[in-house]
Protein backbone atom coordinates (compact mmCIF):
# COMPACT_ATOMS: atom_id res chain seq x y z
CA UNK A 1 18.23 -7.30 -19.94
CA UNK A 2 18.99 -8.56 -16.17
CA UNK A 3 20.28 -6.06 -13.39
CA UNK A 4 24.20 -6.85 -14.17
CA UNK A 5 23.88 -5.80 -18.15
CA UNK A 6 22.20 -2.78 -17.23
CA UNK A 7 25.27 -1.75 -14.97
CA UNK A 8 27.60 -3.19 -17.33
CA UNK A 9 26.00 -1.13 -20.23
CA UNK A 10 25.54 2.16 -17.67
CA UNK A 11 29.45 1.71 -17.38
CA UNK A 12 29.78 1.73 -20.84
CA UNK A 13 27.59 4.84 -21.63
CA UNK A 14 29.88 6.80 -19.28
CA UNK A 15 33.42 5.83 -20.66
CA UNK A 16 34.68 4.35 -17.15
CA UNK A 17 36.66 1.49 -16.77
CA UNK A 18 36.23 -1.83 -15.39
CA UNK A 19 36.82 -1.24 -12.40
CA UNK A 20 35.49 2.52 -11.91
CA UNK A 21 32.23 3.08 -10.19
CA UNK A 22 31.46 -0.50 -9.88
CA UNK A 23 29.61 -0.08 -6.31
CA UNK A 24 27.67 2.60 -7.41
CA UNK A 25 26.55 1.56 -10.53
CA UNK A 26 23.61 -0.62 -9.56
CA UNK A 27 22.47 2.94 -7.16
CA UNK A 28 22.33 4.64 -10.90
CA UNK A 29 19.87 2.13 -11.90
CA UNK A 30 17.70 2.16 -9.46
CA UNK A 31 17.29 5.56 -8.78
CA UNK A 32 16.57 5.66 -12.38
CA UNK A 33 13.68 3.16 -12.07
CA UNK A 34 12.30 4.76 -9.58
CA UNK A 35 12.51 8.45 -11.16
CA UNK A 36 10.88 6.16 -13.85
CA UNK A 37 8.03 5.11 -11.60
CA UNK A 38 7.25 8.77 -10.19
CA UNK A 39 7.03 9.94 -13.74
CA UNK A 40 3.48 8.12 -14.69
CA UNK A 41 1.26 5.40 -13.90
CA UNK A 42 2.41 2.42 -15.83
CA UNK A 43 -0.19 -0.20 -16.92
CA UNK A 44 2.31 -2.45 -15.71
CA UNK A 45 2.11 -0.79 -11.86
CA UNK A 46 -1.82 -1.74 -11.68
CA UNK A 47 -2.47 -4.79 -10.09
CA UNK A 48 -5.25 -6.70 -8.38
CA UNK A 49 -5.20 -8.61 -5.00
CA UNK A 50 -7.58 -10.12 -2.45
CA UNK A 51 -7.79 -9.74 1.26
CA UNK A 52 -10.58 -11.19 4.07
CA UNK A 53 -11.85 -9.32 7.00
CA UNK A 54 -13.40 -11.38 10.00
CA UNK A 55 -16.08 -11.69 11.55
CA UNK A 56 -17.06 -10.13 14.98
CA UNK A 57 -16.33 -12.73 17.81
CA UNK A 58 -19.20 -12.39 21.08
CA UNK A 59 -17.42 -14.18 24.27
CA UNK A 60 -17.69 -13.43 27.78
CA UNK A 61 -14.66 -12.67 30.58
CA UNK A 62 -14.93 -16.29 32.10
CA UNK A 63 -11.99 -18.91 33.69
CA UNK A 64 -9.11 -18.26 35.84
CA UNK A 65 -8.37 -14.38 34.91
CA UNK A 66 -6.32 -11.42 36.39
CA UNK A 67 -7.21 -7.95 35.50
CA UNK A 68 -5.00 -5.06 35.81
CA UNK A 69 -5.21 -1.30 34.70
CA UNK A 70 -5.32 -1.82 30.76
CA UNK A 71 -5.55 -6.16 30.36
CA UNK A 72 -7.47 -8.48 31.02
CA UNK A 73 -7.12 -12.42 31.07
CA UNK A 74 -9.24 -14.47 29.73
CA UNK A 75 -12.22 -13.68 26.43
CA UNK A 76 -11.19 -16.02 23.87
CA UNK A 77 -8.95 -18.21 22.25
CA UNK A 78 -6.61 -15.40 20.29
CA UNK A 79 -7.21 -15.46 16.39
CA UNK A 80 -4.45 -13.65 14.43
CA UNK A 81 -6.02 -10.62 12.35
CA UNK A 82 -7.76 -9.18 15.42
CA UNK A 83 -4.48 -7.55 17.04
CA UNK A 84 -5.05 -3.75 16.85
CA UNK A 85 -9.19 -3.67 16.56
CA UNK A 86 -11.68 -2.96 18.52
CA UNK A 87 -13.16 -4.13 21.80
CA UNK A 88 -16.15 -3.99 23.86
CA UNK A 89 -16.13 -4.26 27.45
CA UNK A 90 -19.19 -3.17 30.25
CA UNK A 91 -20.53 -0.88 27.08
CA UNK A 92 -16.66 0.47 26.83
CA UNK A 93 -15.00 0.68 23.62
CA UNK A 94 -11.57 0.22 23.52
CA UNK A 95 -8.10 -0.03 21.19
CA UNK A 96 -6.46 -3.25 21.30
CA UNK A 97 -2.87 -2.91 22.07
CA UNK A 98 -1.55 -6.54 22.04
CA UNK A 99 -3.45 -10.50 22.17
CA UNK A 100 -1.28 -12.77 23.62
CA UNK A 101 -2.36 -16.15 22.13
CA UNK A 102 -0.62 -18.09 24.65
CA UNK A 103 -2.61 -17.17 27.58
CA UNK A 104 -5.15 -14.81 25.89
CA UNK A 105 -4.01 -11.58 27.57
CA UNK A 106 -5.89 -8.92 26.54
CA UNK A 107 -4.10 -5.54 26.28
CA UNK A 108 -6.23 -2.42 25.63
CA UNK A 109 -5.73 1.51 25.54
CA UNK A 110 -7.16 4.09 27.44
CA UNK A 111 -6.78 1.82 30.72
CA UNK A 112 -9.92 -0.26 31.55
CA UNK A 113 -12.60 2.57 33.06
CA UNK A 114 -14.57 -0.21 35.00
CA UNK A 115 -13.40 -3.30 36.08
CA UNK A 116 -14.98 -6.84 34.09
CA UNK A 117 -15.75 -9.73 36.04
CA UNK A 118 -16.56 -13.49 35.04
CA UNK A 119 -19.57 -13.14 32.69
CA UNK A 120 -19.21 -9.77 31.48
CA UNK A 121 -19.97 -9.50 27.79
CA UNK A 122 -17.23 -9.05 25.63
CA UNK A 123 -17.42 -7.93 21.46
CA UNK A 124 -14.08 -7.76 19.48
CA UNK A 125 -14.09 -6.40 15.59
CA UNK A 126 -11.09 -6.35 13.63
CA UNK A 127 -11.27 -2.68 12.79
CA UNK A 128 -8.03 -2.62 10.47
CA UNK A 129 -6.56 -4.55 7.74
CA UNK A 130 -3.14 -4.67 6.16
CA UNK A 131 -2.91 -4.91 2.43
CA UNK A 132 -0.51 -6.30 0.52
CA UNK A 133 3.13 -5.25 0.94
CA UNK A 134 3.58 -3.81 -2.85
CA UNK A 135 0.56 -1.60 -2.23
CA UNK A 136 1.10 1.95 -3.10
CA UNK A 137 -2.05 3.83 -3.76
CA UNK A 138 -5.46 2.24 -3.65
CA UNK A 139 -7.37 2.77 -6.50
CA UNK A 140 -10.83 0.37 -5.81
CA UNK A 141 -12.07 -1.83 -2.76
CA UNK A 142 -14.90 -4.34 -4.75
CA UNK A 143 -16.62 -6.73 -2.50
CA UNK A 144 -16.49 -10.02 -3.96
CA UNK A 145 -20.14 -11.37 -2.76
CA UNK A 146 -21.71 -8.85 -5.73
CA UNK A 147 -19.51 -7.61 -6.78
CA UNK A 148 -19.79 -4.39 -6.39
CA UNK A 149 -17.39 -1.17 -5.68
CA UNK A 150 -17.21 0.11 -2.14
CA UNK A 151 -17.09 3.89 -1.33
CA UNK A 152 -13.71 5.86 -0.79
CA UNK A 153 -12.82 8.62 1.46
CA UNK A 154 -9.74 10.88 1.83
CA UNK A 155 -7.94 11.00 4.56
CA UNK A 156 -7.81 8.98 7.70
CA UNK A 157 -11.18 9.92 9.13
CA UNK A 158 -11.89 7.95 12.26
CA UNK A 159 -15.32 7.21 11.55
CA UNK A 160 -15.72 5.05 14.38
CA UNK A 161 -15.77 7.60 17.02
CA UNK A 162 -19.76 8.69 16.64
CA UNK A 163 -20.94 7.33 18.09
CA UNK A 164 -20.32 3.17 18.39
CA UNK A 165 -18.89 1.21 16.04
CA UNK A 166 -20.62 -1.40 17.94
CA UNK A 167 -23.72 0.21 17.21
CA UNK A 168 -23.04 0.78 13.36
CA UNK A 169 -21.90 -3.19 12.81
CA UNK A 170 -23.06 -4.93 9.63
CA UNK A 171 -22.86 -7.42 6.86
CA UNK A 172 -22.52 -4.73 4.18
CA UNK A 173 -19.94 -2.09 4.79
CA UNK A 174 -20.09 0.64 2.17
CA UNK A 175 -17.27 2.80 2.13
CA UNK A 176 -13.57 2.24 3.34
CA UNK A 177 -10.40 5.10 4.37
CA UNK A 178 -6.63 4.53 4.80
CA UNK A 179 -6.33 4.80 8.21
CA UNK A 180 -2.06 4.89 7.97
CA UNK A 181 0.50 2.15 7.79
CA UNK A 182 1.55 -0.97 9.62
CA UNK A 183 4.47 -1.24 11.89
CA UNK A 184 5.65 -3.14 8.90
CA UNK A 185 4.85 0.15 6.50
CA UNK A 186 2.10 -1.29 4.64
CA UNK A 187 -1.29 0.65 4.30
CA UNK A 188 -4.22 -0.08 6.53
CA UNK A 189 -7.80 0.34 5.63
CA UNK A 190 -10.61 0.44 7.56
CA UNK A 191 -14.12 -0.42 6.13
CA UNK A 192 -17.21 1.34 7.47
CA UNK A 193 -19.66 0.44 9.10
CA UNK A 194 -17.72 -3.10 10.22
CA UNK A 195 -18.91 -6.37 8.95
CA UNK A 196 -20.28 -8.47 11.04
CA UNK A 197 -19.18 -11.62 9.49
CA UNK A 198 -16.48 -12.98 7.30
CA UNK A 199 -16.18 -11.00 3.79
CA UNK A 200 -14.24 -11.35 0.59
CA UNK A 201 -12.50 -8.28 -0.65
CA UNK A 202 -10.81 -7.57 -4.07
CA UNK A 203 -8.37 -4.32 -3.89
CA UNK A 204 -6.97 -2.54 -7.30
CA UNK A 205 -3.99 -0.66 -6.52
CA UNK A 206 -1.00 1.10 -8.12
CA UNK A 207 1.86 -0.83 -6.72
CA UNK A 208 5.51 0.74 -5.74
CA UNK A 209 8.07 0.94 -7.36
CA UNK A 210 9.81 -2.66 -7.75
CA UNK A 211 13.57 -2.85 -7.63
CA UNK A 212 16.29 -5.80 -8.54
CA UNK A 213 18.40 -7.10 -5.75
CA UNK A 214 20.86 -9.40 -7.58
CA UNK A 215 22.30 -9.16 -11.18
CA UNK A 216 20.32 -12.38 -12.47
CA UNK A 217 17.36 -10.65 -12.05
CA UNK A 218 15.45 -9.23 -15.11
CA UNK A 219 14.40 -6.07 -14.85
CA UNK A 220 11.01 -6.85 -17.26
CA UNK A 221 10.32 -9.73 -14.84
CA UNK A 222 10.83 -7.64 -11.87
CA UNK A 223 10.02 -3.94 -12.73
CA UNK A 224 7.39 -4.48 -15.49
CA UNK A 225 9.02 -2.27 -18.01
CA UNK A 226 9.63 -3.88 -21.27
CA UNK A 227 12.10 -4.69 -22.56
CA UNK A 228 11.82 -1.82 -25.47
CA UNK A 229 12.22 0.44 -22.87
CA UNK A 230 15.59 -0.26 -20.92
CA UNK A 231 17.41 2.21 -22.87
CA UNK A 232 15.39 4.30 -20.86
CA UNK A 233 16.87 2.84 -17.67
CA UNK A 234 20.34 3.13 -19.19
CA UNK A 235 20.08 6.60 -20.12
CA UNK A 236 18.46 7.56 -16.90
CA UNK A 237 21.59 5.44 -15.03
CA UNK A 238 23.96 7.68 -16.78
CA UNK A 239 22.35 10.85 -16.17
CA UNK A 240 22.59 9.98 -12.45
CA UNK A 241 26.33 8.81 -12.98
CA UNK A 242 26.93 12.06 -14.84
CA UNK A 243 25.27 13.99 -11.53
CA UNK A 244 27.40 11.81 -9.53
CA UNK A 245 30.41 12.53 -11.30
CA UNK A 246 30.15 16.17 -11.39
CA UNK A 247 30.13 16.52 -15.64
CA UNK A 248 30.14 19.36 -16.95
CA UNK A 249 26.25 21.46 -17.20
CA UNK A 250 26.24 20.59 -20.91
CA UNK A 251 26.65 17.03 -20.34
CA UNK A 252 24.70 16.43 -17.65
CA UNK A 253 21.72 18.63 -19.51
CA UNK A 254 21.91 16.15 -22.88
CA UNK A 255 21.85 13.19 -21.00
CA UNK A 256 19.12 14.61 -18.75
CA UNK A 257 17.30 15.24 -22.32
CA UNK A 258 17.75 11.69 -23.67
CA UNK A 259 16.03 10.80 -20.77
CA UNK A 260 13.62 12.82 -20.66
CA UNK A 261 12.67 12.03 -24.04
CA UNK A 262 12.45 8.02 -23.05
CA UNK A 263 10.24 9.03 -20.30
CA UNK A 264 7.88 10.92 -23.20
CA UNK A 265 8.15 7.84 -25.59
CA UNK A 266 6.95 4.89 -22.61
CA UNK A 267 3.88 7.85 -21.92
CA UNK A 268 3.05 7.65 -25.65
CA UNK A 269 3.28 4.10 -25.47
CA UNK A 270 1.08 3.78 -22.15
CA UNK A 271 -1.76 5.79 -23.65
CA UNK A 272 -1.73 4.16 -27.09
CA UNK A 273 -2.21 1.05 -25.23
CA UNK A 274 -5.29 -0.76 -25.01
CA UNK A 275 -5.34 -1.59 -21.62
CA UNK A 276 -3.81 0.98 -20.45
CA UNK A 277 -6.76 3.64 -22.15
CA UNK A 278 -9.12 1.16 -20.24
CA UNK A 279 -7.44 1.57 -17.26
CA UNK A 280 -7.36 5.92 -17.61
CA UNK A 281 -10.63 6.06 -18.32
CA UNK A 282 -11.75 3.75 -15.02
CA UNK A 283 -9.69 5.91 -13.09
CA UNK A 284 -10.82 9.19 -15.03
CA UNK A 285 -14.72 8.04 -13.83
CA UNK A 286 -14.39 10.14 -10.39
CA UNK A 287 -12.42 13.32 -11.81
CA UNK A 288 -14.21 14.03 -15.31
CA UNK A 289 -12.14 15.82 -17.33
CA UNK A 290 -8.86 16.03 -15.20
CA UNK A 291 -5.43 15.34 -15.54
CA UNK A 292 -4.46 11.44 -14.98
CA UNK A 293 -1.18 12.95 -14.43
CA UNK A 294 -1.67 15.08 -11.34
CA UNK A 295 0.09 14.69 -8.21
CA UNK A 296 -1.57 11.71 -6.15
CA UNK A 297 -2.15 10.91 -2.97
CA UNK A 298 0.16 7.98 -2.30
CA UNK A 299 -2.28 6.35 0.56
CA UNK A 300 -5.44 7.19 -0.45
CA UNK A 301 -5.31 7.28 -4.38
CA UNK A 302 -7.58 10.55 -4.51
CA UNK A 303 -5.98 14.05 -6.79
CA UNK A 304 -4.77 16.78 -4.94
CA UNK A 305 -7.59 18.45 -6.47
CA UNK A 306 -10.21 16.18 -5.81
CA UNK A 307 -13.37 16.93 -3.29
């Protein structure tokens, strides 16, 4: 079933006509898929993905350069990836703001507490990296070079203030945090301590909720959900249209309840699954004997009740 059929058949379900509800139809579907998506995790939702984090570069202030109270021109050609990390100037540690790759203007926050001259060491790590754009909760960082399955911590500690990250660099980092999002809303994690050269990373994550945009698309192609289970999306669609239309409590509560029921049939499904019992008990591992189903932590993929 593509996006149009489902609206078509959502129509249908609710006795309008042609021309009734037409621009809000495809808003019933996808607040049903993503009602859909906050009821479970779907073996469908967990993906895999790889991301690189750079090396440290070592340059020194040198050429023509002007320094004012928070930049300084010129430590090294810019190399995308390092905007917003770390830098180390006179034994200072400071937040990059902005690298300007056209004339290598540095940009850092607090304002510069000494001022460099020509020859003055410089260290830059990147300190963050942005995963994927369908990332919703983090489930596993794995370095690639073992492989093996790095540490996770709640929260957005900032490690990195005791004392030096300088001082804690290395090859191996060992644990990793979501430090928040991007300006582009995607999750950032930061890997402790920082590597000191080039690594390989592979990230297992839940991924959000994926919606259709045009009424070719099909929603197993798109969404994940099979194709078994768009009734599901249909009778969540006209539950919504119901609640839309104001219906009457007894109609909105038996469409609410053929819903609901879906939503109980794709969990039976999901557990009877192979993969997906392979996947519950990975994820079981850290919280033995705990419900898969509690509320999660959308950035950090840790249980409310987890410690």
């Amino acid at each position: 079933m593509n996006f149009g059929e489902a609206k078509t058949r959502v129509q249908d379900a609710i006795g309008a006509g042609s021309n009734e509800l037409t621009s809000q139809l495809g808003t019933f579907v996808t607040d049903a898929l993503r009602d859909i998506h906050a009821a479970g995790r779907w073996p469908w939702d967990r993906k895999a993905s790889t991301f690189s984090v750079l090396e440290d570069v070592k340059t020194t202030v040198s050429g023509s350069h002007s320094i004012g109270a928070d930049h300084i021109h010129t430590v090294a050609t810019h190399v995308s990836g390092y905007d917003n990390g770390l830098v180390k100037i006179g034994g200072n540690v400071y937040d990059i703001v902005s690298w300007v790759s056209t004339n290598n203007k540095l940009t850092v926050s607090p304002d510069l507490i000494t001022t460099p001259v020509v020859g003055d060491s410089v260290q830059i790590i990147q300190e963050t990296v942005s995963l994927p754009s369908d990332v919703e909760t983090v489930i596993d960082v794995i370095d690639m070079a073992y492989p093996r399955v790095l540490s996770g911590r709640a929260g957005n500690q900032c490690r990195r203030l005791f004392p030096d990250p300088f001082l804690t660099l290395g090859a191996f980092p060992y644990e990793w945090w979501a430090r928040g999002v991007d300006s582009s809303g995607n999750i950032q994690l930061v890997l402790y301590p920082p590597p000191d050269e080039k690594r390989v990373y592979q990230v297992e994550y839940w991924r959000r909720v994926q919606l259709p945009t045009s009424d070719s698309d099909e929603l197993e192609a798109v969404t994940g959900i099979q194709e078994r289970f768009h009734p599901v999306i249909v009778a969540g669609a006209k539950y919504k249209a119901f609640e839309f239309e104001f219906e009457n409590e007894g109609v909105k509560a038996s469409a609410q309840g053929e819903f609901l029921a879906g939503i109980s049939r794709m969990r039976n499904f999901s557990r009877a699954d192979a993969g997906a019992i392979r996947s519950l008990k990975s994820d079981r591992s850290r919280f033995v004997g705990r419900n898969r189903y509690l509320p999660t932590d959308r950035i950090t993929g840790y249980t409310s009740d987890s410690t």
